[in-house]
C-alpha atoms as a PDB file:
ATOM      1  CA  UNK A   1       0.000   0.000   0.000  1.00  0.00           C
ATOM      2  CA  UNK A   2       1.013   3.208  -0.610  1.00  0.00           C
ATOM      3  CA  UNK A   3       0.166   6.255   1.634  1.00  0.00           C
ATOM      4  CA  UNK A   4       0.189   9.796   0.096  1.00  0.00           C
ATOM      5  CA  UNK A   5       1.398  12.486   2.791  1.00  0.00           C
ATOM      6  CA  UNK A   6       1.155  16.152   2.739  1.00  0.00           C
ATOM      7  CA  UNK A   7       3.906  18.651   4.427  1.00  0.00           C
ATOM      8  CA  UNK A   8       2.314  21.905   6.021  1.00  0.00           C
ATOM      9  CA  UNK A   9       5.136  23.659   7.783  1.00  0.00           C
ATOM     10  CA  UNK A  10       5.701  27.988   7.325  1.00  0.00           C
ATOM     11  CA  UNK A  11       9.809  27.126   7.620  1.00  0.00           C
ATOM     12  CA  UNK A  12      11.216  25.711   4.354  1.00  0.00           C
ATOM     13  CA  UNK A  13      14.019  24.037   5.557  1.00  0.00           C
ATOM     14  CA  UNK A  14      11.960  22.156   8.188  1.00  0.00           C
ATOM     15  CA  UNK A  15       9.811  20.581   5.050  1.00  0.00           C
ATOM     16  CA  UNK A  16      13.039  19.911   3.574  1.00  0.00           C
ATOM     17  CA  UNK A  17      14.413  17.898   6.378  1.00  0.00           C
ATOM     18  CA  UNK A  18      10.977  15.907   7.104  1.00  0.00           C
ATOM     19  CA  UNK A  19      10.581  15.272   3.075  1.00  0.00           C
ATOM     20  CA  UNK A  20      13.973  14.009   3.503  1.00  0.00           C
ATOM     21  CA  UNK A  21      13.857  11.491   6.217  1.00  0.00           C
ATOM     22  CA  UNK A  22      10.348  10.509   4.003  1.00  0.00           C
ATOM     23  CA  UNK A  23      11.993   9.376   1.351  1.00  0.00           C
ATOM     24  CA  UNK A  24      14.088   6.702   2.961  1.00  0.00           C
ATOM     25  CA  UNK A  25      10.414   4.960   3.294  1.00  0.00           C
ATOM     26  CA  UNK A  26       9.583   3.369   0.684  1.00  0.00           C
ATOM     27  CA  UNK A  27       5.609   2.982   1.203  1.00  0.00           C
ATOM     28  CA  UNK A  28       5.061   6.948   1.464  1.00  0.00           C
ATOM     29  CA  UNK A  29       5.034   9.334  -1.193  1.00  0.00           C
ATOM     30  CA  UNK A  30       5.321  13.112  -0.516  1.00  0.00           C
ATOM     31  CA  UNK A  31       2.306  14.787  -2.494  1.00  0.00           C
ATOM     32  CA  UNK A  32       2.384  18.054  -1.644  1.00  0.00           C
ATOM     33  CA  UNK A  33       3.483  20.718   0.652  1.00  0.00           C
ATOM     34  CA  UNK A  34       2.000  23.793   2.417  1.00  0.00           C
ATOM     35  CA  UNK A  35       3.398  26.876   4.325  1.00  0.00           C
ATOM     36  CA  UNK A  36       0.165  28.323   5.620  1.00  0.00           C
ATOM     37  CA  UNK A  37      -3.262  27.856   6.988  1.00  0.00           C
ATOM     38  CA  UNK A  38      -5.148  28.905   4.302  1.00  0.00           C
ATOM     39  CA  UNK A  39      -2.944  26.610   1.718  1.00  0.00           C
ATOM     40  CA  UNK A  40      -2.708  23.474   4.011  1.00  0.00           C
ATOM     41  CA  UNK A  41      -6.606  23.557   3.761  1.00  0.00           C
ATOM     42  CA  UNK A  42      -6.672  23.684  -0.228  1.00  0.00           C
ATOM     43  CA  UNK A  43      -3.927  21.082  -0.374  1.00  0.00           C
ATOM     44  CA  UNK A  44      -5.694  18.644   1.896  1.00  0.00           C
ATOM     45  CA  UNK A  45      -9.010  19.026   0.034  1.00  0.00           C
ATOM     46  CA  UNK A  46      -7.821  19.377  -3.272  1.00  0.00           C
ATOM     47  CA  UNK A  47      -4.335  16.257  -3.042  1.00  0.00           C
ATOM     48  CA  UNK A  48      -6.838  14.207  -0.435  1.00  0.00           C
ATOM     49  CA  UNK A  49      -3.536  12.704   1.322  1.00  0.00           C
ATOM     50  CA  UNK A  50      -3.943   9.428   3.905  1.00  0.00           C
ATOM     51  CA  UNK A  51      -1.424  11.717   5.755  1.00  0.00           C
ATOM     52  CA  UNK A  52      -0.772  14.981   6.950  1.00  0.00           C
ATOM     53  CA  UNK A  53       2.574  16.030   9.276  1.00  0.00           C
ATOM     54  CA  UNK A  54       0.915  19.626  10.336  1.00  0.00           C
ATOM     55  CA  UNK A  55       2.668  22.058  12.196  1.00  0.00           C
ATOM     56  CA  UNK A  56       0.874  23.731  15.358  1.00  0.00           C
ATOM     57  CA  UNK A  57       2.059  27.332  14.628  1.00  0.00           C
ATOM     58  CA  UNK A  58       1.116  28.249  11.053  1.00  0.00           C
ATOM     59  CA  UNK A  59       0.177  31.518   9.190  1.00  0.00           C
ATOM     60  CA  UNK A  60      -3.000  32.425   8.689  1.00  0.00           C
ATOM     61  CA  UNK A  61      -4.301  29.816  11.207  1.00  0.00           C
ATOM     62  CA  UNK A  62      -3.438  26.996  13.580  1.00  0.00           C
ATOM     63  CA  UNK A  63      -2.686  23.293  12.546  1.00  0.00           C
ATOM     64  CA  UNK A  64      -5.824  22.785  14.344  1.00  0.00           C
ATOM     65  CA  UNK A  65      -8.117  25.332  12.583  1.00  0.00           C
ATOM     66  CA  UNK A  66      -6.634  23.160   9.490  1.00  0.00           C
ATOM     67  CA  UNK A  67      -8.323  20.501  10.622  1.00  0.00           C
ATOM     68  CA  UNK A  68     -11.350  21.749  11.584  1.00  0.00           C
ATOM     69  CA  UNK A  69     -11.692  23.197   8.060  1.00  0.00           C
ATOM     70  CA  UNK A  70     -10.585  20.783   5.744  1.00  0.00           C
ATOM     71  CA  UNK A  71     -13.349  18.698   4.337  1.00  0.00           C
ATOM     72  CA  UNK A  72     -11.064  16.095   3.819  1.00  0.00           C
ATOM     73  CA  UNK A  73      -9.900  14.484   6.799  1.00  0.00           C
ATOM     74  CA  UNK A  74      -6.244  12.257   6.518  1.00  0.00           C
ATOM     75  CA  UNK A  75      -4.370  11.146   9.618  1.00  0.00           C
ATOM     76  CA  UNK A  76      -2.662  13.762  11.231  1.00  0.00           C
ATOM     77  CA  UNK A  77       0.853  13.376  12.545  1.00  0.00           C
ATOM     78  CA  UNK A  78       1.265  17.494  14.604  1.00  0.00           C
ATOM     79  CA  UNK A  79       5.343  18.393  14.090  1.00  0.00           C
ATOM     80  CA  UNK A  80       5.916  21.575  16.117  1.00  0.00           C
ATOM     81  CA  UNK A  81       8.867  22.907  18.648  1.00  0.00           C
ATOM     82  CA  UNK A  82       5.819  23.437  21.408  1.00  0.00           C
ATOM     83  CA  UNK A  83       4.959  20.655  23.573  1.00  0.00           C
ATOM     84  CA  UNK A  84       2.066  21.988  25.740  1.00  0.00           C
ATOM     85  CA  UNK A  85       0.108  21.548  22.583  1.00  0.00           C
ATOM     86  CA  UNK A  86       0.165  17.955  22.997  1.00  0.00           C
ATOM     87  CA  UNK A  87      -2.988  17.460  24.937  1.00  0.00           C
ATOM     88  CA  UNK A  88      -4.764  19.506  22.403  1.00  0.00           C
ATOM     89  CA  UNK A  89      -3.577  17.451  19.932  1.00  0.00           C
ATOM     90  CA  UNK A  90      -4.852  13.999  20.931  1.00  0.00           C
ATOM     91  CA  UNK A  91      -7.589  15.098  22.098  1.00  0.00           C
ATOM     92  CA  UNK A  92      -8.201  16.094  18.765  1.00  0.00           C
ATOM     93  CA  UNK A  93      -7.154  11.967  17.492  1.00  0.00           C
ATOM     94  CA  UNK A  94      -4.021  12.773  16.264  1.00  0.00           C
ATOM     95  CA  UNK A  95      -1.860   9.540  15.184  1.00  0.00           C
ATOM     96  CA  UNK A  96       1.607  11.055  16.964  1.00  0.00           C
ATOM     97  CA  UNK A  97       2.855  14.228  17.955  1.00  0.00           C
ATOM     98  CA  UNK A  98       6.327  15.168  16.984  1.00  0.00           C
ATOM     99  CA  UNK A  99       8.465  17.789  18.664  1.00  0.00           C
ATOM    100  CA  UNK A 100      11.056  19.542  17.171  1.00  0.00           C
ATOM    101  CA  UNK A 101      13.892  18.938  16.389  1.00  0.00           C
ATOM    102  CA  UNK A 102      13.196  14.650  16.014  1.00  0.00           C
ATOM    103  CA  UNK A 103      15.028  12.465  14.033  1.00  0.00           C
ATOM    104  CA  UNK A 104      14.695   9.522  11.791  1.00  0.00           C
ATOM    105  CA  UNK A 105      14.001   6.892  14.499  1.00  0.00           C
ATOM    106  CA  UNK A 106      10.949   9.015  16.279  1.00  0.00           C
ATOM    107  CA  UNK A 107       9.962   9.695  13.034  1.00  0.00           C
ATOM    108  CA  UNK A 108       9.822   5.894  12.180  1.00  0.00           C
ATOM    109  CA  UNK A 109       7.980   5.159  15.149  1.00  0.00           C
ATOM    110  CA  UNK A 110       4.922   7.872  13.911  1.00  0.00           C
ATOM    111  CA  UNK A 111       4.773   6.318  10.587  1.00  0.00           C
ATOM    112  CA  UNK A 112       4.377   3.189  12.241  1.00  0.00           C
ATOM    113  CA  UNK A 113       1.452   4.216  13.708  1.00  0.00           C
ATOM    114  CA  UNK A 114       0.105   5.701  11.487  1.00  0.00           C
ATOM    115  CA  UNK A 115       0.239   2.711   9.150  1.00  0.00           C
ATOM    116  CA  UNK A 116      -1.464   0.988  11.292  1.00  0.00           C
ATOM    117  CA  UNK A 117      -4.311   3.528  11.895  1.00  0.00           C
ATOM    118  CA  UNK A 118      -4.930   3.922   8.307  1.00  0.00           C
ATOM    119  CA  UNK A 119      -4.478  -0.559   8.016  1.00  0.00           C
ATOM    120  CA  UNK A 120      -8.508  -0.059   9.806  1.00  0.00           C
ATOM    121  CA  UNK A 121     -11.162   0.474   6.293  1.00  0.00           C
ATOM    122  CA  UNK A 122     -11.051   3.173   4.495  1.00  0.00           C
ATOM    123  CA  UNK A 123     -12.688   6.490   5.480  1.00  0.00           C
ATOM    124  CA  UNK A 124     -13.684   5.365   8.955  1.00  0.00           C
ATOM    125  CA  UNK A 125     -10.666   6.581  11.409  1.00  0.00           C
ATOM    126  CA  UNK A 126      -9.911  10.095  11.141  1.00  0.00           C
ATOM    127  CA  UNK A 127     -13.048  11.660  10.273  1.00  0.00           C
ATOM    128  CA  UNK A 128     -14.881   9.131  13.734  1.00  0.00           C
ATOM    129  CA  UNK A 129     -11.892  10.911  15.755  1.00  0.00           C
ATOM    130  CA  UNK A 130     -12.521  14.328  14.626  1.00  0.00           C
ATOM    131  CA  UNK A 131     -15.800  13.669  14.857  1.00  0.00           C
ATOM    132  CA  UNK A 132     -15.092  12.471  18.732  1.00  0.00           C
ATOM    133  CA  UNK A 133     -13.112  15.377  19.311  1.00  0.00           C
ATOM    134  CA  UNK A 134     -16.149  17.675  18.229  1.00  0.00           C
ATOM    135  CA  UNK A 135     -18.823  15.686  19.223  1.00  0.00           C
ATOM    136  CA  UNK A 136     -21.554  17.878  21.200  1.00  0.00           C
ATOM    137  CA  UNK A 137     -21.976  15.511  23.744  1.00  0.00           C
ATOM    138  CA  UNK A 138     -20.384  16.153  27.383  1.00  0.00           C
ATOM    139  CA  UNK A 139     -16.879  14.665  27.154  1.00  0.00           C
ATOM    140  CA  UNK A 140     -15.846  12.036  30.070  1.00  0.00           C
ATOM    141  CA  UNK A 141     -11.962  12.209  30.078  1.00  0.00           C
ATOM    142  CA  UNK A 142      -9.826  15.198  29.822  1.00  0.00           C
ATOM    143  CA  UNK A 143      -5.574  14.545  28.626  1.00  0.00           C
ATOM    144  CA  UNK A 144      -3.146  16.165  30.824  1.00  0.00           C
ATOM    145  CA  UNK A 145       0.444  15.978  30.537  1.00  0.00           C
ATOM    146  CA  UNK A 146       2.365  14.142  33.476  1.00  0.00           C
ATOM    147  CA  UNK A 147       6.181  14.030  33.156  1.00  0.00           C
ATOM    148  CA  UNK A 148       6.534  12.620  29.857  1.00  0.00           C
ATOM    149  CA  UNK A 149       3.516  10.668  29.842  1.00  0.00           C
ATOM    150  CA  UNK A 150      -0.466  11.743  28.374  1.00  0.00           C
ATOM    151  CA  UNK A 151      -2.632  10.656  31.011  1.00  0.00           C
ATOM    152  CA  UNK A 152      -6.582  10.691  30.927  1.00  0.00           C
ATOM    153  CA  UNK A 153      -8.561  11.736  33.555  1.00  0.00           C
ATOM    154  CA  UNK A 154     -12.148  11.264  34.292  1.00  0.00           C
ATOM    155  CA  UNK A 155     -13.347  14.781  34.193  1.00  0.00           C
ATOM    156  CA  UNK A 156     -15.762  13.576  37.027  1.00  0.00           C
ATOM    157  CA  UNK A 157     -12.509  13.653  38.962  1.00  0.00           C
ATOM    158  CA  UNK A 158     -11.805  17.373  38.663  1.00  0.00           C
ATOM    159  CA  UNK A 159     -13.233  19.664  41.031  1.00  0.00           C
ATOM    160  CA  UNK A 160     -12.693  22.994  38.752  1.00  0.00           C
ATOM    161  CA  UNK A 161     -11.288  24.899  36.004  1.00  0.00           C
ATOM    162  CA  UNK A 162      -9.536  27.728  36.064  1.00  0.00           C
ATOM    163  CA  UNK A 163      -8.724  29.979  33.222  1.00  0.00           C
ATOM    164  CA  UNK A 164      -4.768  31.088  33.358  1.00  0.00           C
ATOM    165  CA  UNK A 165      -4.152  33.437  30.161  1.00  0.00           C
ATOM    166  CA  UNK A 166      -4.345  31.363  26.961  1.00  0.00           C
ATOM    167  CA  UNK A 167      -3.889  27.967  29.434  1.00  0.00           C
ATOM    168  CA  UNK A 168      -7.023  26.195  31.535  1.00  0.00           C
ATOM    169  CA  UNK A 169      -5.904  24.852  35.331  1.00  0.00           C
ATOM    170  CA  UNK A 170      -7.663  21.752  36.128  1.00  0.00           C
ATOM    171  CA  UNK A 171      -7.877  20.534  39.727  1.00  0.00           C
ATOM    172  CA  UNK A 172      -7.785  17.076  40.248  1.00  0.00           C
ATOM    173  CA  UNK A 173      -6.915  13.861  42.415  1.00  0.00           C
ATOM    174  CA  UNK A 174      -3.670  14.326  41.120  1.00  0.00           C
ATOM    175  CA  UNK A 175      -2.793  17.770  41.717  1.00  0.00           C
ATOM    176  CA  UNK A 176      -2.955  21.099  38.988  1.00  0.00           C
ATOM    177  CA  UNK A 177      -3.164  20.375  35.566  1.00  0.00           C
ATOM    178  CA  UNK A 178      -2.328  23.014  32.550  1.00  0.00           C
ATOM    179  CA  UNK A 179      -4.302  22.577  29.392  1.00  0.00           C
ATOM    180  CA  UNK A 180      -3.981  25.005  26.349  1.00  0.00           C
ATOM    181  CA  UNK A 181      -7.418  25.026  25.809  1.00  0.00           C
ATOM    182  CA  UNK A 182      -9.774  28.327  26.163  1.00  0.00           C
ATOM    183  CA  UNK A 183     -12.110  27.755  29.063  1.00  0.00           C
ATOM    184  CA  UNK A 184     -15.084  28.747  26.592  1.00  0.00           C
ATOM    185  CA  UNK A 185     -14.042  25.875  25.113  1.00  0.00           C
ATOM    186  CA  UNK A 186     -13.632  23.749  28.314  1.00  0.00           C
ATOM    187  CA  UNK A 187     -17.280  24.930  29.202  1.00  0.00           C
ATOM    188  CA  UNK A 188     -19.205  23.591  25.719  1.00  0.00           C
ATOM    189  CA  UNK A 189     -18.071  19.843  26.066  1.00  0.00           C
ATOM    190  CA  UNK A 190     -18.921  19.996  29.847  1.00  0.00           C
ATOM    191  CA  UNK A 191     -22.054  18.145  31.218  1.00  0.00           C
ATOM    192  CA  UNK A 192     -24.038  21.459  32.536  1.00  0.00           C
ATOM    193  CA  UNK A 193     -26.179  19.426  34.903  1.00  0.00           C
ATOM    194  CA  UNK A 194     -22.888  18.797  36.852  1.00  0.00           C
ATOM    195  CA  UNK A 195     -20.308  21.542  36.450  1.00  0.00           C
ATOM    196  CA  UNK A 196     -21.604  25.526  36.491  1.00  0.00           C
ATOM    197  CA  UNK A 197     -19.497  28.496  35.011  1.00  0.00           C
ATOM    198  CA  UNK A 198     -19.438  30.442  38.758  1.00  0.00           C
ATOM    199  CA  UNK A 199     -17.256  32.911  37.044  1.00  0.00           C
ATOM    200  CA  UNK A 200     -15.652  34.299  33.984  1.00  0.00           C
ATOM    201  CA  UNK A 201     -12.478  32.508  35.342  1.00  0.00           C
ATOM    202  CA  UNK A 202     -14.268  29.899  36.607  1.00  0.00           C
ATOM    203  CA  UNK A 203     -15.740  26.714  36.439  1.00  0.00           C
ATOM    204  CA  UNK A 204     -17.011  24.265  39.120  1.00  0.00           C
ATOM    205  CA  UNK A 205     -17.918  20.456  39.359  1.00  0.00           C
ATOM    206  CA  UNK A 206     -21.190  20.661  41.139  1.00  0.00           C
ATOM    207  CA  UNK A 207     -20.400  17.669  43.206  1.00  0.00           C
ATOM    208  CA  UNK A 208     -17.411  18.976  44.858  1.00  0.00           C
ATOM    209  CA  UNK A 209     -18.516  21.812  45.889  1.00  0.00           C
ATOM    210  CA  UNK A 210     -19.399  21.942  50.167  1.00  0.00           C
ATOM    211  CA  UNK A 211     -21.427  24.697  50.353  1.00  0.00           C
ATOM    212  CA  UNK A 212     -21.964  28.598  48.377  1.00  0.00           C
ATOM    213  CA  UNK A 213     -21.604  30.826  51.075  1.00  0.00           C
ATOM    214  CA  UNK A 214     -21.744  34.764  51.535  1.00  0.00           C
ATOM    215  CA  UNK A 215     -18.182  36.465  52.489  1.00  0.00           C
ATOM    216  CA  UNK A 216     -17.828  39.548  54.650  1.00  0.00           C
ATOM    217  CA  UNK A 217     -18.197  42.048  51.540  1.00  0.00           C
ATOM    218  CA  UNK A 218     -21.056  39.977  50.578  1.00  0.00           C
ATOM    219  CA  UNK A 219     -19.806  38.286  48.085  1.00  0.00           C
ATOM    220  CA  UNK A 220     -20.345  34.999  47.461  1.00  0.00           C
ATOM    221  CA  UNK A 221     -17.850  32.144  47.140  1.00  0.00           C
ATOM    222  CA  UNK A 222     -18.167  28.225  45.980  1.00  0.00           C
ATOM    223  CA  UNK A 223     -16.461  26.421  48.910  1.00  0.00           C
ATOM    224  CA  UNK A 224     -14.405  23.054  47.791  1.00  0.00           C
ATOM    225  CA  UNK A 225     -14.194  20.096  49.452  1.00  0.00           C
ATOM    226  CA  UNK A 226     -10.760  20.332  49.265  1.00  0.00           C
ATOM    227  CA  UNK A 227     -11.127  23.573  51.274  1.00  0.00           C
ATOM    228  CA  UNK A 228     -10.332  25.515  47.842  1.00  0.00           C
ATOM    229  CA  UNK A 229     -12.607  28.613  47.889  1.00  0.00           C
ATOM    230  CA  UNK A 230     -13.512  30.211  44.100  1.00  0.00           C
ATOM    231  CA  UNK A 231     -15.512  33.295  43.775  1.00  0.00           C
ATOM    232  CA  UNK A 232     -18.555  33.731  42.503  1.00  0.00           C
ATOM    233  CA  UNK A 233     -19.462  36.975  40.800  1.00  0.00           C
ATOM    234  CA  UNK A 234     -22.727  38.880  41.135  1.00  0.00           C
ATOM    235  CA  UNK A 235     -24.046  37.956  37.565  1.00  0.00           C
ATOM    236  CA  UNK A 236     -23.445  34.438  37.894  1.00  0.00           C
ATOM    237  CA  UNK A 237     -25.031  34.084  41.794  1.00  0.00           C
ATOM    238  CA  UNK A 238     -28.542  34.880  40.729  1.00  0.00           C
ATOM    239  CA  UNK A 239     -28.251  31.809  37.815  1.00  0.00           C
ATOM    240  CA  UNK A 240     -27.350  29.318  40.351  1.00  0.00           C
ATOM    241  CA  UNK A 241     -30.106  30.184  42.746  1.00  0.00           C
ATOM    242  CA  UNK A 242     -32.172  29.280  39.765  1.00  0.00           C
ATOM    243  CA  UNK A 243     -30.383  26.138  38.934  1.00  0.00           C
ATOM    244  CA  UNK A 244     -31.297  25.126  42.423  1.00  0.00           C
ATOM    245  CA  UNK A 245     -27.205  25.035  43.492  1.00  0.00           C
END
């Protein structure tokens, strides 16, 4: 079998080197190549590769926002010099994540994988992943990074998010987790009948929470089981008293 792959990376010598180390396998053909956002998403559509290495930082758009726009839908394989994009990655059902600079034997291990994700019948894998990914339903496990290891952890687990700039802090059994993830984001693919946006920094999981409670400047605050306590601001106080929290 041979698997068609398409390049999208804004740095020229960095397709160079991956078409490179490509060509020393002999069941992948390079079909294309992209340096932007906008161009990754016409080569994709228009070349319909089994494979796309897609860098995380593009022009015009993320690797990501490829994805999500691309009506064709290959295996992606994310090659980028940032590794707290990871998570976001598989969540999204991305075959391997690459981080720069990786040679030929990480590289082999990728293509491995993806052979083997694309060896499954044809048109069924990465469109049912993206399709996970995006699905509107409440998702039940969120990836965190620990050490060098994804883990998963049941999002019934974590007691709140938090949002930290352009990064999400989840609480959990396990300590603080960073995501890069918005916490608008966060919020749609949470089940609302068990965590409640308290804040615009805030989110809470309903069943950790002890008890609301009014503070001296009468304020309210959600107080954690943990003994955590996260404010609650005024326009947000009156919706819970209606949501019977």
């Amino acid at each position: 079998m041979t698997v068609r792959a398409v390049i999208v990376d804004d740095e020229p010598v960095a397709r160079a080197g991956l078409r490179r180390m490509l060509a020393a396998t002999d069941w992948i053909t390079v079909a294309g190549e992209a340096a932007s956002g906008p161009d990754a998403v016409r080569a994709i559509d228009a070349l319909k590769p089994d494979i796309v290495f897609l860098d995380i930082e593009l022009p015009g758009g993320s690797g990501i926002d490829v994805l999500r726009r691309a009506t064709h839908q290959p295996c992606a394989v994310f090659t980028t010099a940032y590794s707290q994009h990871a998570v976001t990655a598989f969540e999204l059902g991305a075959v391997d994540y690459l981080v720069k600079p990786f040679g030929a034997a990480r590289l082999a291990t990728a293509l491995e994988r993806a052979r083997a994700a694309l060896g499954e019948p044809a048109g069924t894998l990465p469109r049912d992943r993206l399709a996970e990914a995006f699905a509107a339903g409440p998702m039940t496990r969120l990836f965190v990074r620990s050490g060098n290891s994804i883990v998963p952890i049941p999002v019934a687990d974590i007691s709140s998010f938090t949002a930290d700039g352009d990064y999400v802090e989840a609480r959990g059994p396990s300590g603080r987790h960073t995501v890069r993830v918005s916490l608008n984001r966060i919020e749609e693919r949470l089940d609302a009948r068990a965590f409640a946006r308290v804040h615009r920094a805030h989110i809470v999981n309903l069943d950790h929470v002890k008890a609301f409670r009014r503070v001296p400047n009468g304020r309210m605050v959600a107080e954690m089981r943990d003994g955590t306590r996260i404010p609650v601001s005024r326009q947000r106080a009156p919706l819970l008293r209606r949501q019977g929290a």
